[in-house]
Protein backbone atom coordinates (compact mmCIF):
# COMPACT_ATOMS: atom_id res chain seq x y z
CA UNK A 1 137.32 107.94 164.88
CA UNK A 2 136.90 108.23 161.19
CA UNK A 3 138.66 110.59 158.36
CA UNK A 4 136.39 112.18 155.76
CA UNK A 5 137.95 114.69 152.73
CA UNK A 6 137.13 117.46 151.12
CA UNK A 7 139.47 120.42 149.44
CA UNK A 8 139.87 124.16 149.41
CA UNK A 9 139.88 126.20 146.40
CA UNK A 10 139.71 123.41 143.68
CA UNK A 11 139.32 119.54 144.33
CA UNK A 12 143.53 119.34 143.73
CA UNK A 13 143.37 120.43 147.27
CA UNK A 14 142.44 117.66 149.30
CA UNK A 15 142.25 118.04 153.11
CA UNK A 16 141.61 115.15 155.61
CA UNK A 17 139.49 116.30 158.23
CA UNK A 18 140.00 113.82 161.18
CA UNK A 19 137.11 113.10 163.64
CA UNK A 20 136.89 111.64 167.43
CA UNK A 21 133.47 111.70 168.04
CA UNK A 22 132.47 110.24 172.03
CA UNK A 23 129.61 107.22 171.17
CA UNK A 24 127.32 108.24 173.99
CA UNK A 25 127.27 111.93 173.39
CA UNK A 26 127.85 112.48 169.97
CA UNK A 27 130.25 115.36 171.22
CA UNK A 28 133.61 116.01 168.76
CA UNK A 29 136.12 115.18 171.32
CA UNK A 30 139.51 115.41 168.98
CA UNK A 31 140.00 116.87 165.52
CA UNK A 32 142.91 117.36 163.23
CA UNK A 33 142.91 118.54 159.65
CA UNK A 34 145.97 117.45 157.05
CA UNK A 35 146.71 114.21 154.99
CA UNK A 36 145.54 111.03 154.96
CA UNK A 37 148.71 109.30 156.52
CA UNK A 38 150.45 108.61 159.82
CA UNK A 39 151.70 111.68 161.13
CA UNK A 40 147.58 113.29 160.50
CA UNK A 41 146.58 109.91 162.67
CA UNK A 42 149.22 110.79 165.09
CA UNK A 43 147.74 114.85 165.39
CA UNK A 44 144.20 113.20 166.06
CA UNK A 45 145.54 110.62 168.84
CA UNK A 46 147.38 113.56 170.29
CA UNK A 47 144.25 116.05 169.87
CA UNK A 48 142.09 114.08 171.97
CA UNK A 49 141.91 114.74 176.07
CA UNK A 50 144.56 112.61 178.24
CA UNK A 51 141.74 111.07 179.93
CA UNK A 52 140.54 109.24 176.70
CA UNK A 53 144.05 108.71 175.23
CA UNK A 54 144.25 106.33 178.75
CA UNK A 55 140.87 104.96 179.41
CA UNK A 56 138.97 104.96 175.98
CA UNK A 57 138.73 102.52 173.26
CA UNK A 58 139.02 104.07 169.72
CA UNK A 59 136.78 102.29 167.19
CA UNK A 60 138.05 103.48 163.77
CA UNK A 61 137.63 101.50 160.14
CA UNK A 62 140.45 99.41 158.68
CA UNK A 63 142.73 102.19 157.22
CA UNK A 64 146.40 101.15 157.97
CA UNK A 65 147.12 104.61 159.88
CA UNK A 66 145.10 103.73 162.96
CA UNK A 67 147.02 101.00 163.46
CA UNK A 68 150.25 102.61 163.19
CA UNK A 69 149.58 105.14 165.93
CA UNK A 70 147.06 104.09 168.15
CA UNK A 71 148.09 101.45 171.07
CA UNK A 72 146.91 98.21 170.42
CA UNK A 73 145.03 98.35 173.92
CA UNK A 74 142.99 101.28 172.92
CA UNK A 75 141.96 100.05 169.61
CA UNK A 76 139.88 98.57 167.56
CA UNK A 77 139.41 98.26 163.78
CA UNK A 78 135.77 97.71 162.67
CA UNK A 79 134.51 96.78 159.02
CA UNK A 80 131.25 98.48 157.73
């Protein structure tokens, strides 16, 4: 998982476009667009398919909102 930005109409704009991409397959398998806090985190967990939300580890960098939404179980924070 991973969160890049970019905006619409002038650079005041700024829209978080959230990413679950599967390791093996390179296939997008969640998405959200929004903020960069919680509740955005929250729309990606829930975006991705039931199967991954309880089998699949999320690998995602350090930024506090992955840790606020995703089970402990299914996560873990990686440095660059």
């Amino acid at each position: 998982m991973d969160e890049l930005w970019s905006f619409v109409d002038h650079k005041g704009n700024k829209q978080w476009v959230w990413l679950a991409i599967e390791v093996q397959t390179r296939e997008i398998i969640g998405c959200y667009i929004g903020d960069r806090f919680v509740g955005s985190a929250q729309k990606l967990w829930e975006s991705l398919p039931g199967v991954y939300r309880q089998c699949a580890v999320c690998y995602t960098d350090l930024w506090f909102a992955y840790a606020e939404v995703l089970p402990s179980k299914r996560h873990q924070a990686v440095g660059k």
